[in-house]
C-alpha atoms as a PDB file:
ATOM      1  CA  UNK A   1       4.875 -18.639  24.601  1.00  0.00           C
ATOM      2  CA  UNK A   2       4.794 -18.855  28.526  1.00  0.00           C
ATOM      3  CA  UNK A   3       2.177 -17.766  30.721  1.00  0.00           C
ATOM      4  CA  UNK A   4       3.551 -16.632  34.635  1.00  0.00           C
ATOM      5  CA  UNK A   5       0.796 -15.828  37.269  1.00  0.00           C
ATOM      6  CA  UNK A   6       1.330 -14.116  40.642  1.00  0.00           C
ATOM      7  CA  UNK A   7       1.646 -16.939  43.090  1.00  0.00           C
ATOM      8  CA  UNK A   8       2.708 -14.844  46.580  1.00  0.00           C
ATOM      9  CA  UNK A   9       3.854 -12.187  47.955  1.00  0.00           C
ATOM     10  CA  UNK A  10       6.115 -12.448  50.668  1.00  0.00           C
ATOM     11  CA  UNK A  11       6.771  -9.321  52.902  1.00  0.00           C
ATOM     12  CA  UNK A  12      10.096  -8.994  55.036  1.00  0.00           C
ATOM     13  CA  UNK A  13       9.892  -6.754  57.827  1.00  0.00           C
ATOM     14  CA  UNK A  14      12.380  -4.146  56.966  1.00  0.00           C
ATOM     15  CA  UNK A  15      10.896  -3.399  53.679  1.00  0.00           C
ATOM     16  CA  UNK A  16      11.776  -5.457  51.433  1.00  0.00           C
ATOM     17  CA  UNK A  17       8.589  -7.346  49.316  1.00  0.00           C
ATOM     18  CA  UNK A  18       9.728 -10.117  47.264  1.00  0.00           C
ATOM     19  CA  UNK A  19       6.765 -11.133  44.385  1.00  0.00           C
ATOM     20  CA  UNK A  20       6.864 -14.452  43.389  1.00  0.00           C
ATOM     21  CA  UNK A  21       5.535 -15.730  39.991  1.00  0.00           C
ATOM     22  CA  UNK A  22       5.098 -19.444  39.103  1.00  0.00           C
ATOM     23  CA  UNK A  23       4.825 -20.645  35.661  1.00  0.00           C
ATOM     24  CA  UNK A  24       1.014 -21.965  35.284  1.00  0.00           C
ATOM     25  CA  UNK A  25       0.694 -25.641  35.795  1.00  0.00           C
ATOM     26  CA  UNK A  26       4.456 -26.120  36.568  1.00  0.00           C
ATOM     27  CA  UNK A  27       5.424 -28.146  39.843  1.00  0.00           C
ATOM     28  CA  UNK A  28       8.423 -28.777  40.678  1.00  0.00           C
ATOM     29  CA  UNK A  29       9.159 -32.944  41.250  1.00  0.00           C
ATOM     30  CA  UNK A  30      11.368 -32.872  44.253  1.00  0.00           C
ATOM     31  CA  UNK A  31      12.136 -30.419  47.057  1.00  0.00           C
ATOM     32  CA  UNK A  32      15.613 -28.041  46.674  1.00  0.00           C
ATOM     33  CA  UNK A  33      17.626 -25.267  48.001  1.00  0.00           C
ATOM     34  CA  UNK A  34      19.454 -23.403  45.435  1.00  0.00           C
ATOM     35  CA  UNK A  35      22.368 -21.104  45.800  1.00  0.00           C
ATOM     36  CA  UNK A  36      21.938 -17.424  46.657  1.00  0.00           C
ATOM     37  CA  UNK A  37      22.625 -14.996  44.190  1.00  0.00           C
ATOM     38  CA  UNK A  38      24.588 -12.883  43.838  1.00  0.00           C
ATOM     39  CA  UNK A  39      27.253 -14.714  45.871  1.00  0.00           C
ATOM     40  CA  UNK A  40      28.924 -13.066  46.890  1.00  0.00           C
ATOM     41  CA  UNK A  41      26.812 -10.184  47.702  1.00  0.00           C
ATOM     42  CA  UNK A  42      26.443  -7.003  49.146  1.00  0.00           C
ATOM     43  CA  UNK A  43      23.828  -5.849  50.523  1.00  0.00           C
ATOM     44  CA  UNK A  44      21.559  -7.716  49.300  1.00  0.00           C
ATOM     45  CA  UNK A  45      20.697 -11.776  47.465  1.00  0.00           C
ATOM     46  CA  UNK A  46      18.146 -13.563  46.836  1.00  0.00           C
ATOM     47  CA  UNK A  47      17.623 -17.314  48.222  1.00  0.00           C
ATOM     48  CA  UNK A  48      15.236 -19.578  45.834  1.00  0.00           C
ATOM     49  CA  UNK A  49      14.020 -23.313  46.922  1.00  0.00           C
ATOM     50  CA  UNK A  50      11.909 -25.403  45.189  1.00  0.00           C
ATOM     51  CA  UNK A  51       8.341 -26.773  46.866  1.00  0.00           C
ATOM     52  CA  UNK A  52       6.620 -29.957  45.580  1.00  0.00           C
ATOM     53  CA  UNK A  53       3.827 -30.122  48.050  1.00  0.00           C
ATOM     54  CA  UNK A  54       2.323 -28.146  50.646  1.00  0.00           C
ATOM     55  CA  UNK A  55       4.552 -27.621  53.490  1.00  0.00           C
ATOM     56  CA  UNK A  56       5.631 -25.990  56.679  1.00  0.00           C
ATOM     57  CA  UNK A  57       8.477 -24.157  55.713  1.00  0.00           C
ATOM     58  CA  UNK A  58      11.401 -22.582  57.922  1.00  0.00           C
ATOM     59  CA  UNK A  59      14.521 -20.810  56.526  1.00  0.00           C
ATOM     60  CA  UNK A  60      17.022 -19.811  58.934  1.00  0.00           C
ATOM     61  CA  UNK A  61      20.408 -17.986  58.844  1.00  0.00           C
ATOM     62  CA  UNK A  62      23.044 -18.661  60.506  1.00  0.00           C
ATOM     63  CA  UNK A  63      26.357 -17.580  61.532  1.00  0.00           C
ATOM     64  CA  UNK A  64      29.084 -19.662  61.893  1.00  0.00           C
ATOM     65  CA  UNK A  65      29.260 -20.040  65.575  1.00  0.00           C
ATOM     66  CA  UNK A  66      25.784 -21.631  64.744  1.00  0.00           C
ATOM     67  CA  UNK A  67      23.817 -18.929  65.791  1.00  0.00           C
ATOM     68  CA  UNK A  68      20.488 -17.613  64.464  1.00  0.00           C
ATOM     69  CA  UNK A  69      20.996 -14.228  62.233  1.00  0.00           C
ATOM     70  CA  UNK A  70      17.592 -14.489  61.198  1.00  0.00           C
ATOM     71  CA  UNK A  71      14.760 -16.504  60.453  1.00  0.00           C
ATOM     72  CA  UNK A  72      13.650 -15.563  56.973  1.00  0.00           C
ATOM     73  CA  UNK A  73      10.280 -17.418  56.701  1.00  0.00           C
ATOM     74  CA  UNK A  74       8.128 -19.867  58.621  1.00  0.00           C
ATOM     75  CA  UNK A  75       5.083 -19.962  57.878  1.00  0.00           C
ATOM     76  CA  UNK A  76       2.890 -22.971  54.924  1.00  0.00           C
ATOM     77  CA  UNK A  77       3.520 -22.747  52.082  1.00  0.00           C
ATOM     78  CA  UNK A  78       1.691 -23.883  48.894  1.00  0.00           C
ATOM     79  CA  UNK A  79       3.950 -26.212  46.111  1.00  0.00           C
ATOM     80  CA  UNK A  80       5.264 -24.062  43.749  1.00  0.00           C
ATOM     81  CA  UNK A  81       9.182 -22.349  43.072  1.00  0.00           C
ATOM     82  CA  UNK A  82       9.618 -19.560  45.359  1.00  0.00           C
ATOM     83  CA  UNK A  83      12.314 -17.171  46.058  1.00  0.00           C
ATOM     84  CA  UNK A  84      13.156 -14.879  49.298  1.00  0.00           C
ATOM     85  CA  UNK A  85      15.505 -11.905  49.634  1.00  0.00           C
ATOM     86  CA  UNK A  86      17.986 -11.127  52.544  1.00  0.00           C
ATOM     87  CA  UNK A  87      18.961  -8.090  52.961  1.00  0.00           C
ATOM     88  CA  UNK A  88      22.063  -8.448  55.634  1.00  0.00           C
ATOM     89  CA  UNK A  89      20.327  -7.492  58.598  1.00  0.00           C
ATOM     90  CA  UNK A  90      19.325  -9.812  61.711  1.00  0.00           C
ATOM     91  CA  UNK A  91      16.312 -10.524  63.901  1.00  0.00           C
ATOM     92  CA  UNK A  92      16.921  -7.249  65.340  1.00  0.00           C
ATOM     93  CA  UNK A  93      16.813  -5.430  61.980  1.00  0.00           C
ATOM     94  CA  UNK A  94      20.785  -4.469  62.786  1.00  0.00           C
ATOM     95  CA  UNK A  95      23.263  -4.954  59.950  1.00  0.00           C
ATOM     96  CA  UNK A  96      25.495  -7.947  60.101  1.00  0.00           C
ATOM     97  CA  UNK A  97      29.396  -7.972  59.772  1.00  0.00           C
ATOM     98  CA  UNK A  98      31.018  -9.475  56.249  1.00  0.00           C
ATOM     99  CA  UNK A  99      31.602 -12.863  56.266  1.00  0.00           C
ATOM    100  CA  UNK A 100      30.294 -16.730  55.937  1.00  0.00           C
ATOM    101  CA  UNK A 101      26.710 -17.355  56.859  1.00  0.00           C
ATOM    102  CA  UNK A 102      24.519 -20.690  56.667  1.00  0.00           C
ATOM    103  CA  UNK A 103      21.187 -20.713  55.171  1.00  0.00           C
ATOM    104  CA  UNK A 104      19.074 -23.679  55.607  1.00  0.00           C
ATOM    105  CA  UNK A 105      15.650 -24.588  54.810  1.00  0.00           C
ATOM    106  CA  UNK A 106      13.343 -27.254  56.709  1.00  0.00           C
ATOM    107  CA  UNK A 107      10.045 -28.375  54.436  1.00  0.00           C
ATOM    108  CA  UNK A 108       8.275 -31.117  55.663  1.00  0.00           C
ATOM    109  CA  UNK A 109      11.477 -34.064  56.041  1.00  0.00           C
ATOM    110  CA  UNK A 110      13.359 -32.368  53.784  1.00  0.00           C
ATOM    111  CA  UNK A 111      16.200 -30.560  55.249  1.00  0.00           C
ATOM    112  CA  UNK A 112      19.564 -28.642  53.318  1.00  0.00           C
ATOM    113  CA  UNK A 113      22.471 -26.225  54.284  1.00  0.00           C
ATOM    114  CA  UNK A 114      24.647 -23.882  52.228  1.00  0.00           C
ATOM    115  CA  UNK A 115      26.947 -21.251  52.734  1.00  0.00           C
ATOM    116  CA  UNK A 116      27.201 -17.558  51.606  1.00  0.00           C
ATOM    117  CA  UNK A 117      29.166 -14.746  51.598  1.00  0.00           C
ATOM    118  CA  UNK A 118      28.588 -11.238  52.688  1.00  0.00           C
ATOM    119  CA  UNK A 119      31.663  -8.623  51.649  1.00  0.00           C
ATOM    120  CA  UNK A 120      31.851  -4.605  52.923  1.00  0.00           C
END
């Protein structure tokens, strides 16, 4: 058997609460982005990353002229596997267009892209 616990909740501003549960006593070992799913998606996907210590953590979206969509989170955070959901609107709370967007995380010196894809 497995025990899960409530570890955070996360609240994005349009609406959207994301509850994240970590399995008791589980840590992960080294610091990782993993791919959005669904991908591609539409409207919504959900970005996970992996925390091994305490950090200051930033996740940005971007387009691909390199501008900022939206910054998702950037706040500390405690170690643990987390998980964030973006729900194809900006800073402004606007829709974005289909396409290709970045998504990249900073925690602590540890620093990752990868790409994703919105369809209409």
């Amino acid at each position: 058997s497995c025990e899960f616990g409530l570890d955070d909740i996360y609240w994005e501003g349009g609406g959207t609460v994301s509850v994240i549960e970590g399995e008791f006593g589980k840590t992960p070992i080294k610091y990782s982005l993993n791919n959005n799913y669904p991908n591609p998606f539409n409207p919504l996907t959900t970005i996970s990353y992996d925390l091994p210590e305490n950090a200051l953590v930033n996740i940005t979206i971007y387009d691909m002229m390199g501008r900022i969509v939206k910054t998702m989170i950037n706040t500390e955070q405690t170690a643990g596997y987390r998980s964030i959901q973006w729900n194809a609107t900006s800073n402004t709370g606007q829709p974005v267009s289909a396409g290709l967007y970045l998504y990249t995380i900073q925690a602590g010196n540890f620093r990752q892209t990868k790409k994703m894809i919105l369809l209409k």
